[in-house]
N, C-alpha and C. Protein backbone atom coordinates (compact mmCIF):
# COMPACT_ATOMS: atom_id res chain seq x y z
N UNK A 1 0.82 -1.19 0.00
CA UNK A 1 0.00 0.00 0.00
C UNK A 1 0.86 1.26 0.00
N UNK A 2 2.48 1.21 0.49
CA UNK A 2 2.77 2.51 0.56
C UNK A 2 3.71 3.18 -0.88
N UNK A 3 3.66 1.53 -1.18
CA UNK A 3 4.35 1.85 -3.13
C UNK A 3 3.46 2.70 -3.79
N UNK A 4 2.05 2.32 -3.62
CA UNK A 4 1.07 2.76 -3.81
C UNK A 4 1.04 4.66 -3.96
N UNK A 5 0.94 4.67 -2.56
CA UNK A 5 1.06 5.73 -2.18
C UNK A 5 1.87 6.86 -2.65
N UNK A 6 2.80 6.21 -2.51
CA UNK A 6 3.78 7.05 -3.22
C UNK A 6 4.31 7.08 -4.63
N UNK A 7 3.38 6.26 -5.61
CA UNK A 7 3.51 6.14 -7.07
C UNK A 7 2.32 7.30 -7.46
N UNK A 8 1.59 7.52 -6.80
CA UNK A 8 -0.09 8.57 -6.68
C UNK A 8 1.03 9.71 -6.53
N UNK A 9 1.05 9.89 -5.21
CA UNK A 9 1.68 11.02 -5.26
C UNK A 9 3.12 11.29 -6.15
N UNK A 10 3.70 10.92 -7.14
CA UNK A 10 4.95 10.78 -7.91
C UNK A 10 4.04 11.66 -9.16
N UNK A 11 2.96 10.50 -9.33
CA UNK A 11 2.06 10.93 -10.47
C UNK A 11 1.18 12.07 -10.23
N UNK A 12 1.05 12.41 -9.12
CA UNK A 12 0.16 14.15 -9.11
C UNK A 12 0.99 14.72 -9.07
N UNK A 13 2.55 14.85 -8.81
CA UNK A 13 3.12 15.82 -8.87
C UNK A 13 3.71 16.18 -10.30
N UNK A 14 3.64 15.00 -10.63
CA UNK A 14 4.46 15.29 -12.45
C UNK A 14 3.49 16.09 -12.91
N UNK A 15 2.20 15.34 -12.55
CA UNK A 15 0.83 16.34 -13.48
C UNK A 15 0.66 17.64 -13.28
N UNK A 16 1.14 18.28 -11.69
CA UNK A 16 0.96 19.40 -11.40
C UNK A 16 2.32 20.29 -12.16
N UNK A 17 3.11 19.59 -11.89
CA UNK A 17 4.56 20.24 -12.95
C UNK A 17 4.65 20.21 -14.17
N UNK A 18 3.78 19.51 -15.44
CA UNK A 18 2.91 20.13 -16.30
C UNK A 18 1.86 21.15 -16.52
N UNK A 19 0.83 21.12 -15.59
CA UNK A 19 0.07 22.05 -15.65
C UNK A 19 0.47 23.58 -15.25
N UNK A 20 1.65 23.31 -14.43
CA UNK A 20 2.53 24.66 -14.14
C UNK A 20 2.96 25.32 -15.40
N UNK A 21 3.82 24.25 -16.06
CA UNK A 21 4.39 24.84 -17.23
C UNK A 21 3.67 25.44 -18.27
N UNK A 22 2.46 24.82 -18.26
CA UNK A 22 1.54 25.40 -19.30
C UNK A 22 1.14 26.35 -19.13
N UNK A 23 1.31 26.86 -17.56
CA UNK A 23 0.32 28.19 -17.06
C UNK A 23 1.88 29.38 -17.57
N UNK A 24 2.67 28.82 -17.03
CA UNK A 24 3.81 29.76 -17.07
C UNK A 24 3.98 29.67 -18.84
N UNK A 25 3.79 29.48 -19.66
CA UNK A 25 3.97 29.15 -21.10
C UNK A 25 3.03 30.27 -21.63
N UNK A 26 2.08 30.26 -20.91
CA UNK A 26 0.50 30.97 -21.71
C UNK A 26 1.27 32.10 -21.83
N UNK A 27 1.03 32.98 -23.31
CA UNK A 27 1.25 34.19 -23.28
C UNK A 27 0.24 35.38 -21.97
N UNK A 28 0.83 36.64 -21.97
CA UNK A 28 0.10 37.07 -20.59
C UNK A 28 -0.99 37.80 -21.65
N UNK A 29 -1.71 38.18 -21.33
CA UNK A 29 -3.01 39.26 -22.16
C UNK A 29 -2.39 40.63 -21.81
N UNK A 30 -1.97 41.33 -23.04
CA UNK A 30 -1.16 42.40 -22.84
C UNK A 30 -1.21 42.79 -24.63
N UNK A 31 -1.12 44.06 -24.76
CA UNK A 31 -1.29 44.96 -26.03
C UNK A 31 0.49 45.25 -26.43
N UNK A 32 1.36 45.39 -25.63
CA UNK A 32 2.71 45.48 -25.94
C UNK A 32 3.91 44.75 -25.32
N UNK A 33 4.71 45.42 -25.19
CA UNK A 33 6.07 44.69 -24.85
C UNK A 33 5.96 45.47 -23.06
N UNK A 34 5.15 46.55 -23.45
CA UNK A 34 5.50 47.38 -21.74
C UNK A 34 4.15 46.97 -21.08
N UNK A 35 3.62 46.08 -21.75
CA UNK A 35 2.24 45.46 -20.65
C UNK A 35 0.95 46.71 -20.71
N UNK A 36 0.80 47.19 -21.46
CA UNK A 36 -0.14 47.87 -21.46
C UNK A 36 -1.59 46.66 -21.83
N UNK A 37 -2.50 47.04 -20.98
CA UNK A 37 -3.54 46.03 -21.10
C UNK A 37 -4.30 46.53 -22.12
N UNK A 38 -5.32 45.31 -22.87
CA UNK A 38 -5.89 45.90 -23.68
C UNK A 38 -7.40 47.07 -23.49
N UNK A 39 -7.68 47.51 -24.25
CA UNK A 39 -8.78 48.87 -24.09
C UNK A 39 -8.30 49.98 -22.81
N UNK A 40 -7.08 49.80 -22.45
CA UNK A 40 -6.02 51.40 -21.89
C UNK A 40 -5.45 51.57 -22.85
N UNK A 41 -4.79 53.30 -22.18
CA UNK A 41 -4.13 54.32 -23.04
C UNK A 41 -2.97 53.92 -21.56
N UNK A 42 -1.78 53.69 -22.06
CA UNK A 42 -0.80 54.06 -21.27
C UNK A 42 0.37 55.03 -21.22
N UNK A 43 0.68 55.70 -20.28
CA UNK A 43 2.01 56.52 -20.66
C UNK A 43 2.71 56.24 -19.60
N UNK A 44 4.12 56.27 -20.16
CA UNK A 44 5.29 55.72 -19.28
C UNK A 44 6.62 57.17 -19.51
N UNK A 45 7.37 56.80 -18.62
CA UNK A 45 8.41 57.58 -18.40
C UNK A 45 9.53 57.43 -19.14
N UNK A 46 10.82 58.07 -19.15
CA UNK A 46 11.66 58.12 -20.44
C UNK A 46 12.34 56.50 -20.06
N UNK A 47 12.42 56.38 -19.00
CA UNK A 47 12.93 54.68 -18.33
C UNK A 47 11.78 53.57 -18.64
N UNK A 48 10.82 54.07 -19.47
CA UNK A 48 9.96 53.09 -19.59
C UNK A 48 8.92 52.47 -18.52
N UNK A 49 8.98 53.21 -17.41
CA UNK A 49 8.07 53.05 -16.12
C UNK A 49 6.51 53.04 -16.27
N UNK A 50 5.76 52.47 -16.43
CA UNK A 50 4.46 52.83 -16.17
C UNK A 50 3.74 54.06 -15.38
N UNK A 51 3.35 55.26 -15.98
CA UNK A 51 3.10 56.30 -14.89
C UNK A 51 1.81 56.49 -14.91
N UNK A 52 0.35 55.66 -15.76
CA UNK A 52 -0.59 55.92 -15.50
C UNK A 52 -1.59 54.57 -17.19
N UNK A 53 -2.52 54.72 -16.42
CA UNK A 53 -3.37 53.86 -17.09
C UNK A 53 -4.58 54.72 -16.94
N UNK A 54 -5.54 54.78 -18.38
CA UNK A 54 -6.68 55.44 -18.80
C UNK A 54 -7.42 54.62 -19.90
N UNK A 55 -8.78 55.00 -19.07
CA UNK A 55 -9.90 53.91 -20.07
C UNK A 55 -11.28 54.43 -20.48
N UNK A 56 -11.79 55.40 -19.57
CA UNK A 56 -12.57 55.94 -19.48
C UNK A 56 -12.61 57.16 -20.91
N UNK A 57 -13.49 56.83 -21.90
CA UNK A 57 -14.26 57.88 -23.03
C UNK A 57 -15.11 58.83 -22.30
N UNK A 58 -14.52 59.96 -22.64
CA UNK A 58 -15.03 61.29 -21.83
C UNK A 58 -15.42 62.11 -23.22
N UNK A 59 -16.37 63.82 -23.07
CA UNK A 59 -16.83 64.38 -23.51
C UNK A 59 -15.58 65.06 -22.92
N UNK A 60 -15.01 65.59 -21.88
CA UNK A 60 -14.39 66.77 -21.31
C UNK A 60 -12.84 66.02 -21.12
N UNK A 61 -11.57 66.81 -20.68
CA UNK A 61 -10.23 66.95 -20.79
C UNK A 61 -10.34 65.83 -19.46
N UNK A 62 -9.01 64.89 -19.33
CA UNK A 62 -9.33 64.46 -17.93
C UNK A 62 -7.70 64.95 -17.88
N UNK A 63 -7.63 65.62 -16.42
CA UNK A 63 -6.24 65.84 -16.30
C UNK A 63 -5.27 64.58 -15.86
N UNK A 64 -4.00 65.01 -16.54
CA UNK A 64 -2.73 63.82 -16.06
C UNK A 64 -1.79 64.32 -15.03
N UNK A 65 -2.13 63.62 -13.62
CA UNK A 65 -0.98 63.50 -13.04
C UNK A 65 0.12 63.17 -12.33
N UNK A 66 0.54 61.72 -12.58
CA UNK A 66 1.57 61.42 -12.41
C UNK A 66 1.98 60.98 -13.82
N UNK A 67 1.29 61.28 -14.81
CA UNK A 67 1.51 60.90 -16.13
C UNK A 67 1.79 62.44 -17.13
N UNK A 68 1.50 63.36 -16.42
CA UNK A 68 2.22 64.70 -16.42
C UNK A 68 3.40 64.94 -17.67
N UNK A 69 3.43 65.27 -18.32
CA UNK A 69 5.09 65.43 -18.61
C UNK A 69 5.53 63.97 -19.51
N UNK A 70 4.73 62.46 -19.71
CA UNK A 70 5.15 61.35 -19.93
C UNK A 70 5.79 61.21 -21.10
N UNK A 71 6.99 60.43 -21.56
CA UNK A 71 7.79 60.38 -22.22
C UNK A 71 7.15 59.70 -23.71
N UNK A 72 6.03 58.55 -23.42
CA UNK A 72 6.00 57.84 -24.36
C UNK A 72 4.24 57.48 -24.02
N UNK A 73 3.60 57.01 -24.87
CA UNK A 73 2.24 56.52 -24.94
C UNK A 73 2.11 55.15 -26.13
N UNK A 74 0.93 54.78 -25.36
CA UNK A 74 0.90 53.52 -26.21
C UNK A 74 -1.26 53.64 -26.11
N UNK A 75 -1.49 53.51 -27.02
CA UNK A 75 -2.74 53.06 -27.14
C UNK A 75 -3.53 51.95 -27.28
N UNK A 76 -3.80 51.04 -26.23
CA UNK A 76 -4.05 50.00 -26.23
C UNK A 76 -5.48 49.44 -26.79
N UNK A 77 -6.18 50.41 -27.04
CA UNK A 77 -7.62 50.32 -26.76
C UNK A 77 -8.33 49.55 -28.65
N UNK A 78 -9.07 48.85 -29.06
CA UNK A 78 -9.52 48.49 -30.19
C UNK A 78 -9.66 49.67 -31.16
N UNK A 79 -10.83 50.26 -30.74
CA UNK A 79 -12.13 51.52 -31.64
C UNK A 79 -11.79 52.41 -31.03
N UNK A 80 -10.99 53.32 -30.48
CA UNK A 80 -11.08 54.41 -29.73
C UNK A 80 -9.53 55.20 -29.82
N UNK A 81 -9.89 56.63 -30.50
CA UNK A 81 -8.40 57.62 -30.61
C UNK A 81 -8.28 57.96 -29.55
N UNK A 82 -7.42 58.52 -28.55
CA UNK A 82 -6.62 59.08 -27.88
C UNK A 82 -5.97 60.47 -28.13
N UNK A 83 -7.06 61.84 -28.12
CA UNK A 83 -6.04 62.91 -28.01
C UNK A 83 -5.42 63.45 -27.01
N UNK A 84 -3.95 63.75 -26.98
CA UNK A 84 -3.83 64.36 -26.00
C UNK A 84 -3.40 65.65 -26.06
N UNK A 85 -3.35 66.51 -25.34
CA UNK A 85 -3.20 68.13 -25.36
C UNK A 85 -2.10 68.52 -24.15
N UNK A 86 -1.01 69.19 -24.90
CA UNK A 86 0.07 69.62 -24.18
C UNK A 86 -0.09 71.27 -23.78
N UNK A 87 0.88 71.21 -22.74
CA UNK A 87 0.70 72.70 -22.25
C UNK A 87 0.64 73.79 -23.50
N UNK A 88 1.57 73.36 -24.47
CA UNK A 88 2.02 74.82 -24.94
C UNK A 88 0.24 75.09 -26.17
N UNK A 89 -0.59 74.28 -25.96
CA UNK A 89 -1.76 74.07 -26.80
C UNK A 89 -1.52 73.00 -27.72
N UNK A 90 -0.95 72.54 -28.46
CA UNK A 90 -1.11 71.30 -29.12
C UNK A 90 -1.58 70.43 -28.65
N UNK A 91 -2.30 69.63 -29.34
CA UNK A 91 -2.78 68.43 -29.58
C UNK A 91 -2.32 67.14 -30.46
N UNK A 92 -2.48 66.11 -30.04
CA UNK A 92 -2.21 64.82 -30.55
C UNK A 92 -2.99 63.75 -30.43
N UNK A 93 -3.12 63.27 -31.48
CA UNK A 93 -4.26 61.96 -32.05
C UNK A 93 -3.70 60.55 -31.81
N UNK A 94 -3.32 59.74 -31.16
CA UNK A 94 -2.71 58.71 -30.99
C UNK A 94 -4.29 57.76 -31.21
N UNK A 95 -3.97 56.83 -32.12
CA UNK A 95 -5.12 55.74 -32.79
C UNK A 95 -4.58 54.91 -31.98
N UNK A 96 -5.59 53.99 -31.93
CA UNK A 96 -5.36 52.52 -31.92
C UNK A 96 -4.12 51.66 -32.03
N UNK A 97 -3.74 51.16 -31.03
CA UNK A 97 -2.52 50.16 -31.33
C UNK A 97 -1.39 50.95 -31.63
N UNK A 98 -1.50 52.34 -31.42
CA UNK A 98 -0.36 53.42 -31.99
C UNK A 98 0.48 53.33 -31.00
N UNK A 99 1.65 53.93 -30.67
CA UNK A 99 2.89 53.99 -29.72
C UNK A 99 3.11 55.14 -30.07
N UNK A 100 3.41 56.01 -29.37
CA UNK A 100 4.30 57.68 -29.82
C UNK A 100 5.32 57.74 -28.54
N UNK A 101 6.71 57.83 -29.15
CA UNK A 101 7.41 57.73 -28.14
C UNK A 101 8.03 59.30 -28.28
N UNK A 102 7.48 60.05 -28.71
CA UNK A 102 8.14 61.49 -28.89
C UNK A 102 7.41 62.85 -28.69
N UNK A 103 6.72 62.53 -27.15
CA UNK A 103 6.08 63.11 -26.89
C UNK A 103 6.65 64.49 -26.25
N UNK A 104 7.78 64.66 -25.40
CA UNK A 104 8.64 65.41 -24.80
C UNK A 104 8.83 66.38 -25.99
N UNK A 105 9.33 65.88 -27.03
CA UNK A 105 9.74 67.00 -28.70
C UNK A 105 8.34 67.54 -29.16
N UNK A 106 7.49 67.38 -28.73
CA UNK A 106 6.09 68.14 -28.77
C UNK A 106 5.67 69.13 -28.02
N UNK A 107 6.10 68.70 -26.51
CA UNK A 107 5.83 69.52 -25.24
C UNK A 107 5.69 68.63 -23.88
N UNK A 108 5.08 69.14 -23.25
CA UNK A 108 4.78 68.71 -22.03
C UNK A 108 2.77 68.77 -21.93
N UNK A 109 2.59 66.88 -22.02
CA UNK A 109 1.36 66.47 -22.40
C UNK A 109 0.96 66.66 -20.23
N UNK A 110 -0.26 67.22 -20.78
CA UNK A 110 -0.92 67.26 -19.72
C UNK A 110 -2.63 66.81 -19.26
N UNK A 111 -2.99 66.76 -20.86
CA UNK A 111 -4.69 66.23 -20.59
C UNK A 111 -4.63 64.88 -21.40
N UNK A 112 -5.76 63.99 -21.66
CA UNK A 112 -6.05 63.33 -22.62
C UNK A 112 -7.70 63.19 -22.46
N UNK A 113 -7.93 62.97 -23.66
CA UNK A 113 -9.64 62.65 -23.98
C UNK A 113 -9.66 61.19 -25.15
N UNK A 114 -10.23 60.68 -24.65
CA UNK A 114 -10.43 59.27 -25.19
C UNK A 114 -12.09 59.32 -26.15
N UNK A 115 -11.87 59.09 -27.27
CA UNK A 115 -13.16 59.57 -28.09
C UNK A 115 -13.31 58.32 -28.36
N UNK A 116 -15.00 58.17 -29.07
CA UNK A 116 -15.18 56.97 -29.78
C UNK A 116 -15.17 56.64 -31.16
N UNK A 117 -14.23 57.97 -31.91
CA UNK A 117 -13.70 57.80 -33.08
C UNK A 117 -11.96 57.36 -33.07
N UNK A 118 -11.61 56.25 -34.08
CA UNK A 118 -10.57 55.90 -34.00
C UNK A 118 -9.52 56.85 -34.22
N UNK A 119 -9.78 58.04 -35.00
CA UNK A 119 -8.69 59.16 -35.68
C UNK A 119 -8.92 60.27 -35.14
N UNK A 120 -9.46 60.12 -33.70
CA UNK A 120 -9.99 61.73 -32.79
C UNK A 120 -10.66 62.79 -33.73
């Protein structure tokens, strides 16, 4: 009985050290390389830091701030543009699945509005 025993437990553990691997194998659900999830707008820092996540389609400006100033954006979202508006007044249209990593050579982004047109 204890060959037994311990051939069961030999065999749940191999099975569980498969089913591990498969979990650790699964790709993660993620829109880029910096983990932006899908249907967010993310902006990160010039180090590539995550400084804020946005999902919410608004009529009005939503202010950014710890995303203030952010180096780079990624638009994660399917159907939905992303403008954002920098201090000095400009604006920027970031679509779908877009990345803009040259946001700093524009200005210093401070709002975004998430529309339900793909090209703002």
């Amino acid at each position: 009985m204890k060959f037994g025993t311990r051939r069961s437990v030999a065999v749940l553990a191999a099975g569980m050290g498969v089913f591990a691997a498969s979990l650790s194998s699964a790709p993660a659900a993620q829109a880029d390389s910096l983990g932006c999830p899908v249907a967010y707008v993310c902006f990160y820092s010039a180090d590539g830091a995550t400084t804020g996540y946005f999902q919410d389609i608004t009529a009005t400006w939503q202010t950014l701030s710890a995303s203030r100033g952010a180096a780079a954006v990624f638009n994660a979202r399917l159907r939905n543009g992303a403008l954002l508006h920098f201090t000095n007044g400009a604006t920027r249209c970031v679509r779908p699945g877009e990345n803009r990593n040259d946001l700093r050579k524009i200005g210093t982004v401070d709002k975004i509005r998430i529309v339900t047109s793909d090209n703002c």
